[in-house]
Protein backbone atom coordinates (compact mmCIF):
# COMPACT_ATOMS: atom_id res chain seq x y z
CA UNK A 1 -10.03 -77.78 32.68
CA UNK A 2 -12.17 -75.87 34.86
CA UNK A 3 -11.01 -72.93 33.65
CA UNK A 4 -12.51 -74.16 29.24
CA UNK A 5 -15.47 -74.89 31.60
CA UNK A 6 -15.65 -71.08 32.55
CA UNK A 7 -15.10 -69.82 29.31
CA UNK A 8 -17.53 -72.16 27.44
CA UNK A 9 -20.02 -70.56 29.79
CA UNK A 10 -19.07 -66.75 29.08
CA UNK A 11 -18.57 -67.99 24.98
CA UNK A 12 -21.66 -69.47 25.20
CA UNK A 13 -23.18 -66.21 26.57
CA UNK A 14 -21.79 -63.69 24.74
CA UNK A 15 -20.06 -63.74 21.04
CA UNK A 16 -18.12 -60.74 20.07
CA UNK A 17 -15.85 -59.73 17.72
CA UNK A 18 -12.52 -57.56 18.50
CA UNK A 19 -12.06 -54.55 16.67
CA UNK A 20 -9.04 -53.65 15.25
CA UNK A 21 -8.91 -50.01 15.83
CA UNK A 22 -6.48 -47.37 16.68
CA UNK A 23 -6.67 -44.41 18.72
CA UNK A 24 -8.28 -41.22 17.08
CA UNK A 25 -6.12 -39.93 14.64
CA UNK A 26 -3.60 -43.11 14.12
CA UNK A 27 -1.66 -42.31 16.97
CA UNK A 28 -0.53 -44.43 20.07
CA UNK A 29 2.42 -46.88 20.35
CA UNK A 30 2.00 -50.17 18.78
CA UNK A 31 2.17 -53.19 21.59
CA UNK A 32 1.07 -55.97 20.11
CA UNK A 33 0.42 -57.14 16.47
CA UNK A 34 -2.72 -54.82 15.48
CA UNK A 35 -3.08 -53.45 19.24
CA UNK A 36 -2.03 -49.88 19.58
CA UNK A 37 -2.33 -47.89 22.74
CA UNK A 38 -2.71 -43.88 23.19
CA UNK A 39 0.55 -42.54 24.52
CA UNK A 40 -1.86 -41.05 27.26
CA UNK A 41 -4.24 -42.73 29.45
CA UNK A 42 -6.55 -41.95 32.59
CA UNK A 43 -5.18 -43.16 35.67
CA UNK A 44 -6.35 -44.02 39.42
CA UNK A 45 -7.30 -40.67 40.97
CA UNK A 46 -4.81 -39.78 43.32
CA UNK A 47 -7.62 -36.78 44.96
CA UNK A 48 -10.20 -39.72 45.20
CA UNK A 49 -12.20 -37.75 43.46
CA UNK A 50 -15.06 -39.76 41.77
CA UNK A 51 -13.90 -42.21 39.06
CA UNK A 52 -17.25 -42.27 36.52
CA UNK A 53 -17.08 -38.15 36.62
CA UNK A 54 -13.40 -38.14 35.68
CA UNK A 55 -13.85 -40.86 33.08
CA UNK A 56 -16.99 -38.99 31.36
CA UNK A 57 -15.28 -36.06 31.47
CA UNK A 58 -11.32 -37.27 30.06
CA UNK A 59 -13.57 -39.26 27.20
CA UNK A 60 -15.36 -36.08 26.19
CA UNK A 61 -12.21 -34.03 26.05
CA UNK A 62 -11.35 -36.97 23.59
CA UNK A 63 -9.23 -39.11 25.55
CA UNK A 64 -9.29 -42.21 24.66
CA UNK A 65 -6.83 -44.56 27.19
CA UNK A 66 -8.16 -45.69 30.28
CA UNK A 67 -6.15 -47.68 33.20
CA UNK A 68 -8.34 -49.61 36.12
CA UNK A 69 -7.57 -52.49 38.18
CA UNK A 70 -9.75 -55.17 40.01
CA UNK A 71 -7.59 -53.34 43.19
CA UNK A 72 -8.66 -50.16 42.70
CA UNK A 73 -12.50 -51.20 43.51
CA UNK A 74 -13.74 -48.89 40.88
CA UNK A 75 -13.90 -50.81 37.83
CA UNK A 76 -18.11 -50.14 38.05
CA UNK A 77 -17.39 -46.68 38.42
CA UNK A 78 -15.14 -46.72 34.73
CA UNK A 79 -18.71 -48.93 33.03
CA UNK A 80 -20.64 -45.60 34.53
CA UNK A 81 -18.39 -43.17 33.12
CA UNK A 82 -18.08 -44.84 29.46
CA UNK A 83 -21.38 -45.23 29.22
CA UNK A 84 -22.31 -41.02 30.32
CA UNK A 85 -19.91 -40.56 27.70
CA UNK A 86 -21.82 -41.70 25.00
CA UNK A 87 -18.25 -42.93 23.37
CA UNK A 88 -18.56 -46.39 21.61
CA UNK A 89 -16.44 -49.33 23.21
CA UNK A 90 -14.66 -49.58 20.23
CA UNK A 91 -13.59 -45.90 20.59
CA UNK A 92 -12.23 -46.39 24.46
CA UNK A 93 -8.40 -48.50 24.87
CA UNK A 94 -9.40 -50.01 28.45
CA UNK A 95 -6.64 -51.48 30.89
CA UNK A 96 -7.59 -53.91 33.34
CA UNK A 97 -5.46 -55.59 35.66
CA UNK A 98 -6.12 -58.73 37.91
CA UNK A 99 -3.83 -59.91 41.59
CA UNK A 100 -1.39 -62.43 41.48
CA UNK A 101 -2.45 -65.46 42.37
CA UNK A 102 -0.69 -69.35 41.82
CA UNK A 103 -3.36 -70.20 40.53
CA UNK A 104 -4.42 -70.34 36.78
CA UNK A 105 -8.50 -71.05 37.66
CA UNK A 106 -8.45 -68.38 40.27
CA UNK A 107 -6.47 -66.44 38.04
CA UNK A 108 -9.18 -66.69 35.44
CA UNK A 109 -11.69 -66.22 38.20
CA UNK A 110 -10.40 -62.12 38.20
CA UNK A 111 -10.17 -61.99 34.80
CA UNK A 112 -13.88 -62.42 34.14
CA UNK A 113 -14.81 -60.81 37.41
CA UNK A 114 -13.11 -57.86 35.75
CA UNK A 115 -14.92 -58.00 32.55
CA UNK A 116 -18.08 -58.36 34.64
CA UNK A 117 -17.73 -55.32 36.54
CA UNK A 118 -16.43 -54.12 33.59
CA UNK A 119 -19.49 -55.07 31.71
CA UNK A 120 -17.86 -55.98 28.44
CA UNK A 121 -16.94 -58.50 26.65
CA UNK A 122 -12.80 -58.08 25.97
CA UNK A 123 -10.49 -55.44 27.47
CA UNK A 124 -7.84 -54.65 25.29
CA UNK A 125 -4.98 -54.82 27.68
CA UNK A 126 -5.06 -57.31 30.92
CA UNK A 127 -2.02 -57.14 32.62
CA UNK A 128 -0.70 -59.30 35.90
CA UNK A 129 -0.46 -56.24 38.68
CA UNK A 130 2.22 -57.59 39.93
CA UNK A 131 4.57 -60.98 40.39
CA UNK A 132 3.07 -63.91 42.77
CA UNK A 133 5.50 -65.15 45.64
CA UNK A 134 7.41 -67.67 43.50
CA UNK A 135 7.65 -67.69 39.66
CA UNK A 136 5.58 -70.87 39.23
CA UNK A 137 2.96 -69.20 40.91
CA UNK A 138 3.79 -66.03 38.79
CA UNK A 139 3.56 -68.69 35.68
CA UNK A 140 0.24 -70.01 36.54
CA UNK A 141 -1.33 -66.88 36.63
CA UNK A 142 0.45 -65.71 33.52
CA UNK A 143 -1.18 -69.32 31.63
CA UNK A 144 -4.26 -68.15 32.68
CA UNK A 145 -3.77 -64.18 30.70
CA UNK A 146 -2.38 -66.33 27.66
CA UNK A 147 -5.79 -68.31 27.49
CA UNK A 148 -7.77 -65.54 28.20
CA UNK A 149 -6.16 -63.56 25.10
CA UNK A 150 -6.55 -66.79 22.79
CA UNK A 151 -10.35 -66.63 24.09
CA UNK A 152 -10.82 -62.98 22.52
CA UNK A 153 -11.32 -61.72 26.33
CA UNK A 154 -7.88 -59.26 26.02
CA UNK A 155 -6.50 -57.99 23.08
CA UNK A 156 -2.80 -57.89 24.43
CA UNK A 157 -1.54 -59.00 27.84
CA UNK A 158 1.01 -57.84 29.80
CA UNK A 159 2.79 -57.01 33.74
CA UNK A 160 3.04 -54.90 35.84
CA UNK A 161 5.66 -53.99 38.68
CA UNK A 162 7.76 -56.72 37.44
CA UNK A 163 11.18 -56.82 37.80
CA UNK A 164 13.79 -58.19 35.23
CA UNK A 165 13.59 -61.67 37.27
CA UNK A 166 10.22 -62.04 37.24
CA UNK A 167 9.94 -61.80 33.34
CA UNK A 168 12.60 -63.72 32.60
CA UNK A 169 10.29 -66.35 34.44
CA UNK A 170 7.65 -65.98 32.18
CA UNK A 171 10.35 -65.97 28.93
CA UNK A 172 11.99 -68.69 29.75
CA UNK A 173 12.50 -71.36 27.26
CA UNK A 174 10.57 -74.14 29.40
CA UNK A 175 7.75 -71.64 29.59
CA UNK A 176 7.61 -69.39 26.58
CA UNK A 177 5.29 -71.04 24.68
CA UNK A 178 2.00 -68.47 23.83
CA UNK A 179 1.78 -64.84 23.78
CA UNK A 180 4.84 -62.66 25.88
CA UNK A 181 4.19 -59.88 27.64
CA UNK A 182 3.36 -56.67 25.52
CA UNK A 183 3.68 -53.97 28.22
CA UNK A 184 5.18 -53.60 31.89
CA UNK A 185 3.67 -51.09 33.45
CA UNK A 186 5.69 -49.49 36.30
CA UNK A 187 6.58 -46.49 38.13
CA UNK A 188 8.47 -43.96 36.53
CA UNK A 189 9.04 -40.20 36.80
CA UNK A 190 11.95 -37.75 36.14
CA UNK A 191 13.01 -38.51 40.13
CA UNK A 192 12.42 -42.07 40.17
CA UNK A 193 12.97 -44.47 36.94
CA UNK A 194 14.91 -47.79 36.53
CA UNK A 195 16.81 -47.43 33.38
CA UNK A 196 18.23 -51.11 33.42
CA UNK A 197 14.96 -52.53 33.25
CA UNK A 198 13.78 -50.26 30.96
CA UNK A 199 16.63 -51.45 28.50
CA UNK A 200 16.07 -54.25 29.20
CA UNK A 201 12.29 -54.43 28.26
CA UNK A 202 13.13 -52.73 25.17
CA UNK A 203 15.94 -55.26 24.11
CA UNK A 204 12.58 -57.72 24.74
CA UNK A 205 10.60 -55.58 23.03
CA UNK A 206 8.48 -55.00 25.80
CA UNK A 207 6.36 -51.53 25.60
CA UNK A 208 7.20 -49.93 29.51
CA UNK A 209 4.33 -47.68 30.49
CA UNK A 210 4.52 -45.42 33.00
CA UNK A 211 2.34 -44.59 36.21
CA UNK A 212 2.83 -42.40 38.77
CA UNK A 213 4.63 -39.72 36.78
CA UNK A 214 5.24 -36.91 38.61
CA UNK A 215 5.27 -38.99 41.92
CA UNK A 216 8.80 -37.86 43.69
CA UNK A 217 9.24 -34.73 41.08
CA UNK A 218 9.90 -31.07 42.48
CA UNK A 219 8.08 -29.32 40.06
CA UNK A 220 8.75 -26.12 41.82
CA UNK A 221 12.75 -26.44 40.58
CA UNK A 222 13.95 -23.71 38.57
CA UNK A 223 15.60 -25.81 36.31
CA UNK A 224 12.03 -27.46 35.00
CA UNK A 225 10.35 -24.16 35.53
CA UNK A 226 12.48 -22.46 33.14
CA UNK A 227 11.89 -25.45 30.44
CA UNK A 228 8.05 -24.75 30.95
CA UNK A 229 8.48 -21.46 30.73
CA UNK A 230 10.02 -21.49 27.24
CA UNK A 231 7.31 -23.77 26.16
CA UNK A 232 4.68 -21.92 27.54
CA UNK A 233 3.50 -24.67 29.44
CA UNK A 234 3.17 -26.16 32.74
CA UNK A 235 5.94 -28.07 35.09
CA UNK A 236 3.52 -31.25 34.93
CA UNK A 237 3.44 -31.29 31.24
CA UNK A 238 7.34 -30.93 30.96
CA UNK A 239 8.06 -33.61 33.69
CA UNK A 240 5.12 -36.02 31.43
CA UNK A 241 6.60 -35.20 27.95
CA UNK A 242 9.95 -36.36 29.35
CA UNK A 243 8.67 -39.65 29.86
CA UNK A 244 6.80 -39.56 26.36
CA UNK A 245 9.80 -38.38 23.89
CA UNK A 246 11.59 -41.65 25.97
CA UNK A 247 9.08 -43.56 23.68
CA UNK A 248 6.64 -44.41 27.23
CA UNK A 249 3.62 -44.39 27.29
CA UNK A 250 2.20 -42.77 30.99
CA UNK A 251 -1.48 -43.21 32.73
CA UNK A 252 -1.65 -40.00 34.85
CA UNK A 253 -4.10 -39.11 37.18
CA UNK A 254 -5.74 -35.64 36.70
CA UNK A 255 -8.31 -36.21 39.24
CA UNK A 256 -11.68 -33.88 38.84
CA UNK A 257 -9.80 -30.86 37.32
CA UNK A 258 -10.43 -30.66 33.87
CA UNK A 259 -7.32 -27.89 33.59
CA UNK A 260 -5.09 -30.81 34.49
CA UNK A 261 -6.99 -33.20 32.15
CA UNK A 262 -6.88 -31.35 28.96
CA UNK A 263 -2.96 -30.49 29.92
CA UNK A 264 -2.07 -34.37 29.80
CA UNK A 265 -4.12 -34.29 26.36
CA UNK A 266 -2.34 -31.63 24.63
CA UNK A 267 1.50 -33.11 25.69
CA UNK A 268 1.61 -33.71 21.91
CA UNK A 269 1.67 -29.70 21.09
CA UNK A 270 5.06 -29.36 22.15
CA UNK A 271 8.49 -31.28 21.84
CA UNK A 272 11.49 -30.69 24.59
CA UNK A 273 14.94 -29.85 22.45
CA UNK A 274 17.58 -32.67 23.07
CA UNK A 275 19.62 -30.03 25.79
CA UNK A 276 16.33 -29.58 27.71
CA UNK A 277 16.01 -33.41 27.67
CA UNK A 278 19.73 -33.89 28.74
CA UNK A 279 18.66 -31.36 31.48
CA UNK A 280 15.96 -33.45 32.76
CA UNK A 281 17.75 -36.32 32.72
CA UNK A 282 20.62 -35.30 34.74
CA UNK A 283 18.08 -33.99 37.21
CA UNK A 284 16.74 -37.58 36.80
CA UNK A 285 20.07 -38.89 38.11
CA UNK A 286 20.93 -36.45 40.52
CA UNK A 287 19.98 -36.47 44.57
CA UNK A 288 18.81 -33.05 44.10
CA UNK A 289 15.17 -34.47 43.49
């Protein structure tokens, strides 16, 4: 009950409506009922370079995705970078993510500590960034996402770094009541990816997103040069449209180079033949990367 109590303060603050927009253009993957997300979003900076800059800058190159975390201690930095922008809220897909904790009140504690640092009103995806110690602590937190998305503070709501165990713990038949997870959000990259899970969130019609992907990728190998090469295009963007003709989304992490940036924009100008995506895949499978 203390948790109505919190919200009937923040209602009582602020009313707002949620829009039901898609990305630019009608694209992104659907992950929700009326919730679509770009196929690309901005990332943590893996250069520390400075968050607001990067976000101004991927927004005016017309990106529109962008993935923070209460973790990452740069949510303020994100408000900055929106706002230099100029770009409307309802023109920005912003992922948030709060810790685990067994806790459904301090669970909702992050989730409006987010949207304060945030400063907004709803994010359109919350996810859990990863599974508490047990799975009733795991479902505590989770109650607390569900209420938070019937409040019209998320959009969708999802996981992240969760293993097949850990959402079967939240779908379970004692506990499935309210919204399921939309998205899992995990590492992937053509040298590291868990295909069972990824079936297996698919057969639950769970989107899987990918971050971190080009973490544990060579891209000096021939094999992906010669791919880019025929493309006319760079190693990165081959290794990143791999993941996105899998039907994953990816959040990458461009840091301050705006090269790199408007690369991970343009991944829909090309499309990898099914032998160079065989190729990739075998490389994916192999102990050569």
């Amino acid at each position: 009950h203390r948790m109505e109590a919190m919200l009937m303060m923040l209602c009582t603050q602020t009313v707002h409506a949620l829009p039901v927009h898609d990305p630019p253009g009608g694209g992104g993957k659907e992950i929700a009922p009326g919730v679509r997300m770009p196929w690309v979003s901005l990332g943590h900076p893996d250069d520390n370079s400075t968050m607001a800059s990067g976000v101004d800058m991927w927004l005016r190159l017309g990106g529109v995705g962008i993935d923070t975390a209460w973790i990452y201690r740069n949510q303020a930095q994100v408000a900055d970078g929106i706002e230099r922008s100029g770009r409307g809220r309802d023109s920005v897909f912003l992922t948030t993510k709060i810790p685990c904790f067994p806790s459904a009140e301090t669970a909702m504690a992050f989730v409006l500590e987010d949207l304060r640092e945030l400063r907004t009103g709803y994010v359109d995806l919350m996810l859990l960034h990863e599974p508490c110690e047990s799975f009733e602590g795991t479902r505590a937190a989770w109650s607390a996402l569900q209420l938070a998305q019937s409040k019209g503070l998320a959009r969708a709501i999802g996981v992240s770094n969760f293993a097949k165990a850990d959402i079967e713990a939240i779908l379970h038949k004692s506990f499935s009541s309210g919204s399921q997870p939309a998205v899992n959000q995990c590492s992937m990259s053509i040298g590291n990816r868990d295909q069972p899970l990824i079936s297996y969130c698919a057969e639950q019609g769970i989107t899987y997103e990918a971050y971190s992907p080009l973490r544990h990728v060579h891209l000096s190998d021939p094999r992906i040069g010669a791919i880019a090469k025929s493309h006319d295009k760079s190693t990165a963007q081959v290794a990143l449209r791999w993941i996105l003709q899998q039907g994953v989304p990816v959040a990458t992490s461009p840091g301050a180079s705006k090269l790199f940036a408007q690369q991970d924009l343009e991944l829909d100008s090309f499309k990898l033949t099914q032998g160079e995506m065989d190729t990739l895949s075998a490389l994916a499978e192999s102990a050569v990367l």
